[in-house]
ModelCIF file with pLDDT and N, C-alpha, C, O atoms, coordinates in Angstrom:
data_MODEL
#
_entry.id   MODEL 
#
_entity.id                         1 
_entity.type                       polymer 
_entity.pdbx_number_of_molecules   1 
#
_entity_poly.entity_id                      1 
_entity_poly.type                           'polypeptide(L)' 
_entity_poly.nstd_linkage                   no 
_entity_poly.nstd_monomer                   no 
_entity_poly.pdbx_seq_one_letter_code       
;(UNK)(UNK)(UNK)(UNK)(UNK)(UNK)(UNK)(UNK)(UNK)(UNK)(UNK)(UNK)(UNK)(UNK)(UNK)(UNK)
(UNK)(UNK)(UNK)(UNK)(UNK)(UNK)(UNK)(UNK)(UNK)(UNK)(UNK)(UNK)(UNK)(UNK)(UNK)(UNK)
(UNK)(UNK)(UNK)(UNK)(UNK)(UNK)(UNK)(UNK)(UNK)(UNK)(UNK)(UNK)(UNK)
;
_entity_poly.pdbx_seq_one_letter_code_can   XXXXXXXXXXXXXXXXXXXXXXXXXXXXXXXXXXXXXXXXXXXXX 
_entity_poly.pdbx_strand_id                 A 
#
loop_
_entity_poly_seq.entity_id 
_entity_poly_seq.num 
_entity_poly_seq.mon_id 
_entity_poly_seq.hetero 
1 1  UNK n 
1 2  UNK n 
1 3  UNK n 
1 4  UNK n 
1 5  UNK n 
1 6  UNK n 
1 7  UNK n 
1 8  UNK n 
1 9  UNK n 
1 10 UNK n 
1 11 UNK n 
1 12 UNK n 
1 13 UNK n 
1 14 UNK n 
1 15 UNK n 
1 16 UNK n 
1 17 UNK n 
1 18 UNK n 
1 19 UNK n 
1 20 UNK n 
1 21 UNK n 
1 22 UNK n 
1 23 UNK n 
1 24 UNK n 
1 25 UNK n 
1 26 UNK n 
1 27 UNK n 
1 28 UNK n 
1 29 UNK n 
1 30 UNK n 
1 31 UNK n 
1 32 UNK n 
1 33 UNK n 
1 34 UNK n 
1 35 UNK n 
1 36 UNK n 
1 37 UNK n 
1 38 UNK n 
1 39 UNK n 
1 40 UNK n 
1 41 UNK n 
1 42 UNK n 
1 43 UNK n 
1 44 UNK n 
1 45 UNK n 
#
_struct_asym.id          A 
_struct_asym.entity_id   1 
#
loop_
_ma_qa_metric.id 
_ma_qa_metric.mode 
_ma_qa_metric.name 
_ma_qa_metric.software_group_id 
_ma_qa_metric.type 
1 global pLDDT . pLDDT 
2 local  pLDDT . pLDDT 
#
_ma_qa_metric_global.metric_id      1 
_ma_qa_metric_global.metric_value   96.84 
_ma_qa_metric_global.model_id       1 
_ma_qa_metric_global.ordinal_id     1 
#
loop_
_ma_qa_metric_local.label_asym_id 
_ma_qa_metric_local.label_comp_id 
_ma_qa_metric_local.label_seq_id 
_ma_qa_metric_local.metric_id 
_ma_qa_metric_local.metric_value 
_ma_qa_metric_local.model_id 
_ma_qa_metric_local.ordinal_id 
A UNK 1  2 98.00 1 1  
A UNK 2  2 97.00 1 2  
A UNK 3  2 98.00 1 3  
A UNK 4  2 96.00 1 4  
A UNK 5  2 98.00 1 5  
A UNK 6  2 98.00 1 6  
A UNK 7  2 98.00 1 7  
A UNK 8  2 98.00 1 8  
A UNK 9  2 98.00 1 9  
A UNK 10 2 97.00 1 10 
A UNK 11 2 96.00 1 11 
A UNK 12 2 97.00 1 12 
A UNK 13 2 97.00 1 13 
A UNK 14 2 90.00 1 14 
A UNK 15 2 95.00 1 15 
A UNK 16 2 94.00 1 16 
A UNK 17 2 93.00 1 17 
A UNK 18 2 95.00 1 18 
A UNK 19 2 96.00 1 19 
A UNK 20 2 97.00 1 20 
A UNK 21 2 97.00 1 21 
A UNK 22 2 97.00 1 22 
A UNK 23 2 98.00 1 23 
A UNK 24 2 98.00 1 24 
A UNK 25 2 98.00 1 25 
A UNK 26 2 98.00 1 26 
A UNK 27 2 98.00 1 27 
A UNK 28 2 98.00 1 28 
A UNK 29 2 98.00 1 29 
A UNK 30 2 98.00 1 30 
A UNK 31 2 98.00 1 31 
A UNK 32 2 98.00 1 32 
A UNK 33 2 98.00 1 33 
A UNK 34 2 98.00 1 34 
A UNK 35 2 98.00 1 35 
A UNK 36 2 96.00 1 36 
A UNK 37 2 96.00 1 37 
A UNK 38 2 96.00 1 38 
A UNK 39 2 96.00 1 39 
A UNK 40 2 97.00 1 40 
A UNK 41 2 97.00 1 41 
A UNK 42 2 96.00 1 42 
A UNK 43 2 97.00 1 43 
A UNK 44 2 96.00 1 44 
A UNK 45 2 97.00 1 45 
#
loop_
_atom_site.group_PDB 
_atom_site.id 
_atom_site.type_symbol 
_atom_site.label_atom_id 
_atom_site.label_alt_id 
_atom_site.label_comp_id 
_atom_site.label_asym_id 
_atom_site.label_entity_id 
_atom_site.label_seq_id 
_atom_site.pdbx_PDB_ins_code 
_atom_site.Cartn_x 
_atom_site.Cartn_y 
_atom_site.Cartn_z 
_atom_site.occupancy 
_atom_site.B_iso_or_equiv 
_atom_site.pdbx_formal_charge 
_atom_site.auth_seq_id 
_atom_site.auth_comp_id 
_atom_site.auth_asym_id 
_atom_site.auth_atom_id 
_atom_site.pdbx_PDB_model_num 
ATOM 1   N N  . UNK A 1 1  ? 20.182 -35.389 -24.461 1.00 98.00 ? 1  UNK A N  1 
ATOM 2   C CA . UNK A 1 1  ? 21.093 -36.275 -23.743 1.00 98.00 ? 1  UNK A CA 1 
ATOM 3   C C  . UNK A 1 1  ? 22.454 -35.596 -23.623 1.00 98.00 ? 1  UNK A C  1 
ATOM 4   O O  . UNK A 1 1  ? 22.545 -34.383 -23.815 1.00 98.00 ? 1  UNK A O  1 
ATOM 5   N N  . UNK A 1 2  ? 23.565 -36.377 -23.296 1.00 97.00 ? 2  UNK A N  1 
ATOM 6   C CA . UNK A 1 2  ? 24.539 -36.006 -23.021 1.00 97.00 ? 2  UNK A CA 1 
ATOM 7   C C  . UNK A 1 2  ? 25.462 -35.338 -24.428 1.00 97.00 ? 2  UNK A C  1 
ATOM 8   O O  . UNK A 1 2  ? 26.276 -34.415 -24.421 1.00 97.00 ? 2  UNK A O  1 
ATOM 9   N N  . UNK A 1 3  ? 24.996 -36.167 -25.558 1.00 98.00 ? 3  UNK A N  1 
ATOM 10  C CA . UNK A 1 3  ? 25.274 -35.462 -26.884 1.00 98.00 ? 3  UNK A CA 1 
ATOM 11  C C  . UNK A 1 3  ? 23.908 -34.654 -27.211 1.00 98.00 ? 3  UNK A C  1 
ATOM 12  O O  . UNK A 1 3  ? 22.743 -35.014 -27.042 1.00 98.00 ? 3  UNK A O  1 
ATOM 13  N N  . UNK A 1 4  ? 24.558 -33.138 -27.867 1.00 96.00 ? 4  UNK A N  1 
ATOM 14  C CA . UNK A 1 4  ? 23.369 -32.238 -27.819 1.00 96.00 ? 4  UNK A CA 1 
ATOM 15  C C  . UNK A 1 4  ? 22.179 -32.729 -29.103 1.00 96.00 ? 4  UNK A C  1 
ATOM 16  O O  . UNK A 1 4  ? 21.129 -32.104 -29.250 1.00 96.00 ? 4  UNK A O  1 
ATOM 17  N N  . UNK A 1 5  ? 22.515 -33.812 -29.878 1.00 98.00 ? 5  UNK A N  1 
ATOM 18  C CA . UNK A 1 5  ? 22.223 -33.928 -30.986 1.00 98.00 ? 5  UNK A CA 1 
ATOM 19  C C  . UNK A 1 5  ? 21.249 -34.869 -31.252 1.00 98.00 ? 5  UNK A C  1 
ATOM 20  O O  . UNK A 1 5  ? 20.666 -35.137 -32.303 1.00 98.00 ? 5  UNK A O  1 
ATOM 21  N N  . UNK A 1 6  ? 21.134 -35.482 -29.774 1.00 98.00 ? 6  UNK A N  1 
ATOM 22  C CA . UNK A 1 6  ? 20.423 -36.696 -29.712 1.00 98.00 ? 6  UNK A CA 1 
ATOM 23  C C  . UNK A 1 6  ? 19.547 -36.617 -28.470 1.00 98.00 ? 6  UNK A C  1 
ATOM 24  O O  . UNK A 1 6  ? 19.886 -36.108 -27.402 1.00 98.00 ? 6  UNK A O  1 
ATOM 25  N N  . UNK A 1 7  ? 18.246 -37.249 -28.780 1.00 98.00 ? 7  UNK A N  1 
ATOM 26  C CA . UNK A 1 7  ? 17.137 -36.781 -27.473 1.00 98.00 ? 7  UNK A CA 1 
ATOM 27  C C  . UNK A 1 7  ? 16.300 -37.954 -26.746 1.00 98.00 ? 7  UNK A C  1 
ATOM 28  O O  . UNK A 1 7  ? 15.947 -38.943 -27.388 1.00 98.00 ? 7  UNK A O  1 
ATOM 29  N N  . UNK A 1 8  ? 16.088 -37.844 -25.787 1.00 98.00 ? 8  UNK A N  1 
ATOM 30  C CA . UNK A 1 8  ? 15.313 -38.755 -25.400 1.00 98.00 ? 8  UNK A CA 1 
ATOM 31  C C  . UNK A 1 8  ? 13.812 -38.789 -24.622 1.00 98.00 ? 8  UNK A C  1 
ATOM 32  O O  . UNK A 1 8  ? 14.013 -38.533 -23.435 1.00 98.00 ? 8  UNK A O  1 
ATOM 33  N N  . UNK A 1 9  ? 12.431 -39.008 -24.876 1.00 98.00 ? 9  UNK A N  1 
ATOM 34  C CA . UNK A 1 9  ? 11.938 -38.948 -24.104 1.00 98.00 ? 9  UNK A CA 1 
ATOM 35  C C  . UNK A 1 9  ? 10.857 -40.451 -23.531 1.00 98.00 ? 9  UNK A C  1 
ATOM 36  O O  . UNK A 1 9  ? 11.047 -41.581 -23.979 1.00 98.00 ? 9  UNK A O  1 
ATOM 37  N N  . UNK A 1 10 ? 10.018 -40.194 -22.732 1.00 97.00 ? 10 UNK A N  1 
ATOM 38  C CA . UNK A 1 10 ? 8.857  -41.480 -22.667 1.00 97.00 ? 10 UNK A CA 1 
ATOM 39  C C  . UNK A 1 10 ? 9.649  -41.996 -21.370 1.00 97.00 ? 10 UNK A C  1 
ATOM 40  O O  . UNK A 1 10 ? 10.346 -41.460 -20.508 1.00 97.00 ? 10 UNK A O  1 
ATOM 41  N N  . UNK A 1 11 ? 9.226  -43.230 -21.633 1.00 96.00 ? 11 UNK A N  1 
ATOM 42  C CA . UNK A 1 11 ? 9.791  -44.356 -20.419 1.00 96.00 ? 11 UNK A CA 1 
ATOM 43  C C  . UNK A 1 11 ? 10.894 -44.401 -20.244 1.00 96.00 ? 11 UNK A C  1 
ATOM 44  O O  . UNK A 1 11 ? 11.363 -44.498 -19.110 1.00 96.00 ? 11 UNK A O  1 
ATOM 45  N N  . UNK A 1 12 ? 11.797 -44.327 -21.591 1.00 97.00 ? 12 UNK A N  1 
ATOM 46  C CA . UNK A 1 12 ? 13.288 -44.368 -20.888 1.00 97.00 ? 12 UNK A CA 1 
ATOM 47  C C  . UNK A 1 12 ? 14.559 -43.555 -20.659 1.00 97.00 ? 12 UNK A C  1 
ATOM 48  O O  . UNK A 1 12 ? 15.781 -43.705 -20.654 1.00 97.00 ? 12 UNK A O  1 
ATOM 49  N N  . UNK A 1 13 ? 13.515 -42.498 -20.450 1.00 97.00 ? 13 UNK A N  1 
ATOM 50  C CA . UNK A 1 13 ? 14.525 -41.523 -19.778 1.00 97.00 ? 13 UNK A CA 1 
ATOM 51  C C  . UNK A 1 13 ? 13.936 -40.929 -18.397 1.00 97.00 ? 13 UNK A C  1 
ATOM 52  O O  . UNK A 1 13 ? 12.781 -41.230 -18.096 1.00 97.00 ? 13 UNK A O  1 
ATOM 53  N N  . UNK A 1 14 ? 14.710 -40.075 -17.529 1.00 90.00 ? 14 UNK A N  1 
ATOM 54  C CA . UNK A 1 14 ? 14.610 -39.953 -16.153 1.00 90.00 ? 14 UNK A CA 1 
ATOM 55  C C  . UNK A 1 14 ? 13.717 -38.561 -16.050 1.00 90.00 ? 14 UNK A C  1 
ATOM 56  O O  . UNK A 1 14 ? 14.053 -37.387 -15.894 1.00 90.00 ? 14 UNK A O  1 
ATOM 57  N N  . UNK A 1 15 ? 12.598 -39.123 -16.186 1.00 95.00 ? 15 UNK A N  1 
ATOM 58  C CA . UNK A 1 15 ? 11.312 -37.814 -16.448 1.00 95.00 ? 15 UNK A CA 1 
ATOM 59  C C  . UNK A 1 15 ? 10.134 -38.821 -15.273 1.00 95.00 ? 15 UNK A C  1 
ATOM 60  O O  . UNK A 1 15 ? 10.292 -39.324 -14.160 1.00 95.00 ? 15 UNK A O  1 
ATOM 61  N N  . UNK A 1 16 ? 9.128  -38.753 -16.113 1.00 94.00 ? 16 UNK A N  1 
ATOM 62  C CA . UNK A 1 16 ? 8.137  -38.989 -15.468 1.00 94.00 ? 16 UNK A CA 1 
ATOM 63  C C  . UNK A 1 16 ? 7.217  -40.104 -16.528 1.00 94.00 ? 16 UNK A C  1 
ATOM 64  O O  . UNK A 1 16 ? 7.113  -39.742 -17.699 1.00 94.00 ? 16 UNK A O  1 
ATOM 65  N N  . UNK A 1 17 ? 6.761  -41.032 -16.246 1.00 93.00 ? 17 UNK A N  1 
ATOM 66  C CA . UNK A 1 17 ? 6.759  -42.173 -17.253 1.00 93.00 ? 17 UNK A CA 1 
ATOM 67  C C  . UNK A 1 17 ? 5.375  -42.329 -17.232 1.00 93.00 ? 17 UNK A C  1 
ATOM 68  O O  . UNK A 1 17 ? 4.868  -42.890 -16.261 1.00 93.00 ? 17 UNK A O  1 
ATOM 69  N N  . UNK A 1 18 ? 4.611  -41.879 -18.244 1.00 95.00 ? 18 UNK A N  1 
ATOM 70  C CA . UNK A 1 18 ? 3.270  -41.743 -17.892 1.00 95.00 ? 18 UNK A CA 1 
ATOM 71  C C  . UNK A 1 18 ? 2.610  -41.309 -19.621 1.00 95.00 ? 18 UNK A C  1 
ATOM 72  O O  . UNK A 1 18 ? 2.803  -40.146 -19.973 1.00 95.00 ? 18 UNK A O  1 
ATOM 73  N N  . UNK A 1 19 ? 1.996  -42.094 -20.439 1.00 96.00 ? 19 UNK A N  1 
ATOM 74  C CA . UNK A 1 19 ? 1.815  -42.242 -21.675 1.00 96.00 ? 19 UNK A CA 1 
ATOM 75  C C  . UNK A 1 19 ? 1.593  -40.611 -22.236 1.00 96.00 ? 19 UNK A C  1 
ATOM 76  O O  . UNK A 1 19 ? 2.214  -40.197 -23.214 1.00 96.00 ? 19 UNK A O  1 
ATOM 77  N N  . UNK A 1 20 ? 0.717  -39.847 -21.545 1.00 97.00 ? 20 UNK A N  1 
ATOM 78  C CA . UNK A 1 20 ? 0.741  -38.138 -22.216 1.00 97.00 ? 20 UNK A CA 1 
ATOM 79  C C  . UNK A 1 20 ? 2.048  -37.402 -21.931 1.00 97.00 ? 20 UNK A C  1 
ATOM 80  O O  . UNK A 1 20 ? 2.643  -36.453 -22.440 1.00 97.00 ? 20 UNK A O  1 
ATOM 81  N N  . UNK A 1 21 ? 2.243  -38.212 -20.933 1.00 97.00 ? 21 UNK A N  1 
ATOM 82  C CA . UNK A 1 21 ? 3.487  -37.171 -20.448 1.00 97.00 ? 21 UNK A CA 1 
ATOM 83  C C  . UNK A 1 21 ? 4.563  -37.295 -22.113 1.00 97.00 ? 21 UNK A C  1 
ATOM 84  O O  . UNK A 1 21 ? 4.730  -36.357 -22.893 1.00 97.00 ? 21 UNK A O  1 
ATOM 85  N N  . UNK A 1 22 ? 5.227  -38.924 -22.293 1.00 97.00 ? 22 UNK A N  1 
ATOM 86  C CA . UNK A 1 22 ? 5.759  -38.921 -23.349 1.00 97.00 ? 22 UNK A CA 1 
ATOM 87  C C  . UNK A 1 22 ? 4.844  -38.259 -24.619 1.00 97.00 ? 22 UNK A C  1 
ATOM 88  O O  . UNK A 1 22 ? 5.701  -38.538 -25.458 1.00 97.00 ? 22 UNK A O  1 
ATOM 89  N N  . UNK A 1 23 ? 4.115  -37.807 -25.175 1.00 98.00 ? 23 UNK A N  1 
ATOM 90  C CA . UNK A 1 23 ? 3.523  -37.730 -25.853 1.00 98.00 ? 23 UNK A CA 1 
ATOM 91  C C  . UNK A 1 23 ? 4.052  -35.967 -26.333 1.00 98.00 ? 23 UNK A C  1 
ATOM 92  O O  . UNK A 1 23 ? 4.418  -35.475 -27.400 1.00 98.00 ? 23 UNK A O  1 
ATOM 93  N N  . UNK A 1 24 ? 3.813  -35.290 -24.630 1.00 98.00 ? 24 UNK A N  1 
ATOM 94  C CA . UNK A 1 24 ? 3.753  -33.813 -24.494 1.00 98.00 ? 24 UNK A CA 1 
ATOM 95  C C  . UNK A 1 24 ? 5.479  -33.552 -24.936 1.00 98.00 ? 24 UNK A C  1 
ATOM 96  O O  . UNK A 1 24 ? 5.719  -32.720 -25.810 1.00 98.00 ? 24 UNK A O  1 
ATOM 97  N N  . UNK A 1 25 ? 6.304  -34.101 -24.460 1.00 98.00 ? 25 UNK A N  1 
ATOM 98  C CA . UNK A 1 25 ? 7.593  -34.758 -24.499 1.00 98.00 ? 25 UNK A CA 1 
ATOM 99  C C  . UNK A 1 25 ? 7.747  -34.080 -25.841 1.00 98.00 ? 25 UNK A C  1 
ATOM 100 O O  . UNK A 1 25 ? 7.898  -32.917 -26.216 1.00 98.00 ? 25 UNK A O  1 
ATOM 101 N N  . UNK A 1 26 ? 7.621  -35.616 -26.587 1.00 98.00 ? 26 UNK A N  1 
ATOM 102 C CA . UNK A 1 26 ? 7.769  -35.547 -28.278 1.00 98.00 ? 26 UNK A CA 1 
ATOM 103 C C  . UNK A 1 26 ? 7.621  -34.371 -28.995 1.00 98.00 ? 26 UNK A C  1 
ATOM 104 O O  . UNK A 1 26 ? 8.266  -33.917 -29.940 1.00 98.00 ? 26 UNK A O  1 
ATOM 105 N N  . UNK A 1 27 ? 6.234  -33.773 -28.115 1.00 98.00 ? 27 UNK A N  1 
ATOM 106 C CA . UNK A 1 27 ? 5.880  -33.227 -29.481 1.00 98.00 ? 27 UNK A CA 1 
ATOM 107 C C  . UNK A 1 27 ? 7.078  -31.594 -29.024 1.00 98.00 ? 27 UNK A C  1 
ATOM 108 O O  . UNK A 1 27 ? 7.778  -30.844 -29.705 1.00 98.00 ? 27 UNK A O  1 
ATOM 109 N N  . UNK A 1 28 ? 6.823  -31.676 -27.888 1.00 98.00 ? 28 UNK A N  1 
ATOM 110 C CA . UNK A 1 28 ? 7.741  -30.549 -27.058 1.00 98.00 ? 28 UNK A CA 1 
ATOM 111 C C  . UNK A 1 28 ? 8.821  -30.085 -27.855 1.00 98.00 ? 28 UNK A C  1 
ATOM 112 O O  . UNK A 1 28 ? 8.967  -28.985 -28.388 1.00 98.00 ? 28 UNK A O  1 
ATOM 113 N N  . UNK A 1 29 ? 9.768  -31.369 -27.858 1.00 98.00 ? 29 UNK A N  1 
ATOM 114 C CA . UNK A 1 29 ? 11.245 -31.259 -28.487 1.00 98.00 ? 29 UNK A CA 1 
ATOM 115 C C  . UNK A 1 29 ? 11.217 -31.287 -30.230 1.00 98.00 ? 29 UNK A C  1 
ATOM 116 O O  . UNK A 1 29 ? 12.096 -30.879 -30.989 1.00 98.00 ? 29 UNK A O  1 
ATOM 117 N N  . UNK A 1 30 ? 9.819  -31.948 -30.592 1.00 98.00 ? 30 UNK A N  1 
ATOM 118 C CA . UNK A 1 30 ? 9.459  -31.483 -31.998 1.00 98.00 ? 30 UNK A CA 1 
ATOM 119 C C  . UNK A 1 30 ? 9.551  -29.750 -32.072 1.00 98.00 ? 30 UNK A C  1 
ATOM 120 O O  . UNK A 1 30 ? 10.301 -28.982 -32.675 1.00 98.00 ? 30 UNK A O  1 
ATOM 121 N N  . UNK A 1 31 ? 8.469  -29.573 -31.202 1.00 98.00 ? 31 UNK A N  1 
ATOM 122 C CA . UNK A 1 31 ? 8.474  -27.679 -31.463 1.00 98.00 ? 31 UNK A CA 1 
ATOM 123 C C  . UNK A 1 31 ? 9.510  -26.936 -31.315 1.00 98.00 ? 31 UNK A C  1 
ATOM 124 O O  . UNK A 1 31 ? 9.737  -25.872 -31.892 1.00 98.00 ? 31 UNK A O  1 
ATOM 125 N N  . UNK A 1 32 ? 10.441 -27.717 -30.204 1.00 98.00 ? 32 UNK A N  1 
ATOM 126 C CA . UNK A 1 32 ? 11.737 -27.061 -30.146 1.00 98.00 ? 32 UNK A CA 1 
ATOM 127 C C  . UNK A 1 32 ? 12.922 -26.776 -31.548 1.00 98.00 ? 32 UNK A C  1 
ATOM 128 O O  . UNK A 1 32 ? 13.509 -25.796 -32.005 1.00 98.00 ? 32 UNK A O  1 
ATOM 129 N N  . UNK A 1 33 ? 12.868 -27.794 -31.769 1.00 98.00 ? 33 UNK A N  1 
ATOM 130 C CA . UNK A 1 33 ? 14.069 -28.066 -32.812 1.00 98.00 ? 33 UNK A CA 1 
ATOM 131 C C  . UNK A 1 33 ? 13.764 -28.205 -33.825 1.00 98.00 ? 33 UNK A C  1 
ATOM 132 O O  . UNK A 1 33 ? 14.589 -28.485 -34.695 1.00 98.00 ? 33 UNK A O  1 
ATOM 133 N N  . UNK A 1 34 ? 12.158 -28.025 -34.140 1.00 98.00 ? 34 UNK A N  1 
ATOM 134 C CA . UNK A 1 34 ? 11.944 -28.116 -35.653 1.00 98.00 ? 34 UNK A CA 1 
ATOM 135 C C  . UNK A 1 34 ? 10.992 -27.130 -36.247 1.00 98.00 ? 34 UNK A C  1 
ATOM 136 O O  . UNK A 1 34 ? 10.748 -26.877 -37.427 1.00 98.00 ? 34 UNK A O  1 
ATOM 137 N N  . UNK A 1 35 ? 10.454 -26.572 -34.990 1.00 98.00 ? 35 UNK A N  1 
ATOM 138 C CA . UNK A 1 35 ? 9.339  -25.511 -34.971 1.00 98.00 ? 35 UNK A CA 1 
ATOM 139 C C  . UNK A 1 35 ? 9.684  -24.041 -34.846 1.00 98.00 ? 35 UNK A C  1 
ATOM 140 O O  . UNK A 1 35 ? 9.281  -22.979 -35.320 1.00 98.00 ? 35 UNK A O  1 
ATOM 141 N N  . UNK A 1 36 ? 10.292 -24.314 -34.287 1.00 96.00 ? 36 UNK A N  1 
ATOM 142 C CA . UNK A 1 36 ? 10.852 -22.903 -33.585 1.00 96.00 ? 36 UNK A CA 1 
ATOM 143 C C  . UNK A 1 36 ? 10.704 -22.194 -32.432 1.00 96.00 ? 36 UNK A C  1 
ATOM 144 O O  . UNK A 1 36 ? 11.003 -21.002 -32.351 1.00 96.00 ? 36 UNK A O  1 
ATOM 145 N N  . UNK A 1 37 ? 10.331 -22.743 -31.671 1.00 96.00 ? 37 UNK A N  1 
ATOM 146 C CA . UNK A 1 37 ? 9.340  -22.806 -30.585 1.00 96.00 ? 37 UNK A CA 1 
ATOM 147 C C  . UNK A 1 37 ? 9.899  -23.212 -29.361 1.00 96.00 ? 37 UNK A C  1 
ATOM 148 O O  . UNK A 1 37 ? 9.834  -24.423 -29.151 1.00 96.00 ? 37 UNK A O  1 
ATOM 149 N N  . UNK A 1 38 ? 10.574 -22.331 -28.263 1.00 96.00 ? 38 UNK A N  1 
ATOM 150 C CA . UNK A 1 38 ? 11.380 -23.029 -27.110 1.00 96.00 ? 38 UNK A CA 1 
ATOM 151 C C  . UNK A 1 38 ? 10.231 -23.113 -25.870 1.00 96.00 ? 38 UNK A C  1 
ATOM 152 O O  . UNK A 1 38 ? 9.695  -22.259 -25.163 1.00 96.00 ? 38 UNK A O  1 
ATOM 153 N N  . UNK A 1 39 ? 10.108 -24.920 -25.996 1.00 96.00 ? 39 UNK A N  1 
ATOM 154 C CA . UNK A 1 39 ? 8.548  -24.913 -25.716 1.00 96.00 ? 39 UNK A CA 1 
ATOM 155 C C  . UNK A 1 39 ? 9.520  -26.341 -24.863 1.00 96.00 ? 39 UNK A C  1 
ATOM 156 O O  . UNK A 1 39 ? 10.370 -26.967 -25.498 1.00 96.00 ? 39 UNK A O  1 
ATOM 157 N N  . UNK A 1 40 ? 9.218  -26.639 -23.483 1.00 97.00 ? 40 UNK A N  1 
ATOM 158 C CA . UNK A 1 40 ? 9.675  -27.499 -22.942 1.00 97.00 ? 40 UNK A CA 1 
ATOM 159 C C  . UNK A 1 40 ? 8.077  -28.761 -21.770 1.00 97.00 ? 40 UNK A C  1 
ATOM 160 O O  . UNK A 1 40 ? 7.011  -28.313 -21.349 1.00 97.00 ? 40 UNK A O  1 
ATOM 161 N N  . UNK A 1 41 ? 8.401  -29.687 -21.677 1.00 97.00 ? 41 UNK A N  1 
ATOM 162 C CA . UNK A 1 41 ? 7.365  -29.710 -20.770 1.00 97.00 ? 41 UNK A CA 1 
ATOM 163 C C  . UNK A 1 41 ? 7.389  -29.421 -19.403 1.00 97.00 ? 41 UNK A C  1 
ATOM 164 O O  . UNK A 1 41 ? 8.515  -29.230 -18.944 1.00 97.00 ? 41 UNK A O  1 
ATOM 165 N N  . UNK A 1 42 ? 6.409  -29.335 -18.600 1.00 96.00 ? 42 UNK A N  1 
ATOM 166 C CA . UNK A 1 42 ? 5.855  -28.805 -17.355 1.00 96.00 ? 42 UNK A CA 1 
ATOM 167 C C  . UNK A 1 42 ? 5.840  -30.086 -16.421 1.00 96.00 ? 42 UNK A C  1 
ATOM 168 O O  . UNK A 1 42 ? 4.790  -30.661 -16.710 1.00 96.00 ? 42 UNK A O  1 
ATOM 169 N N  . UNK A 1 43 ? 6.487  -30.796 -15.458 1.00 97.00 ? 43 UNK A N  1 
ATOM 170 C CA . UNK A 1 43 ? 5.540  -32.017 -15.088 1.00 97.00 ? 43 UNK A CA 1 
ATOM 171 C C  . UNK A 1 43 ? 5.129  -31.393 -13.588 1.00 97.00 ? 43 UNK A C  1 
ATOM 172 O O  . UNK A 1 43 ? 5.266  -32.162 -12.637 1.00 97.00 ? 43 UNK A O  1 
ATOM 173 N N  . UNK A 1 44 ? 4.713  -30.261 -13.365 1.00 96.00 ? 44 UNK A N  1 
ATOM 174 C CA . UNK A 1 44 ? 4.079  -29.668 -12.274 1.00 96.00 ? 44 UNK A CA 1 
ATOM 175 C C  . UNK A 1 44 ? 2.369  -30.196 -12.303 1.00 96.00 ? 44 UNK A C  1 
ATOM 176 O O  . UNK A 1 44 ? 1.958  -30.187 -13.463 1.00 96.00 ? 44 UNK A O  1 
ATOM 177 N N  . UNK A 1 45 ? 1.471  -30.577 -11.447 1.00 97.00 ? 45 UNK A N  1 
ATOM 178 C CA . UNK A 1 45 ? 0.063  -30.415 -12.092 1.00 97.00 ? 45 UNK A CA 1 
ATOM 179 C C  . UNK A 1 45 ? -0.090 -31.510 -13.063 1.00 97.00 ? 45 UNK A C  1 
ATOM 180 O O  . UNK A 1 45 ? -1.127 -31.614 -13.719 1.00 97.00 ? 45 UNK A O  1 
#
């Protein structure tokens, strides 16, 4: 979000609102920031 510290995904943010999508989301910004892993989602396909 607009603070770097705080995130949002799923239904209420301005993505694509669609139950895997949040799912891919989560786990996305999990791998990012906790994994190590600069792993973002795709909503191409």
């Amino acid at each position: 979000t607009s603070q770097g510290h705080i995130y949002a995904v799923g239904d209420c943010a301005n993505k694509l609102n669609l139950t895997p999508v949040a799912i891919n989301e989560g786990r996305a910004f999990a791998d990012t920031v906790f994994g190590g892993k600069d792993r973002v989602m795709i909503y191409e396909n």
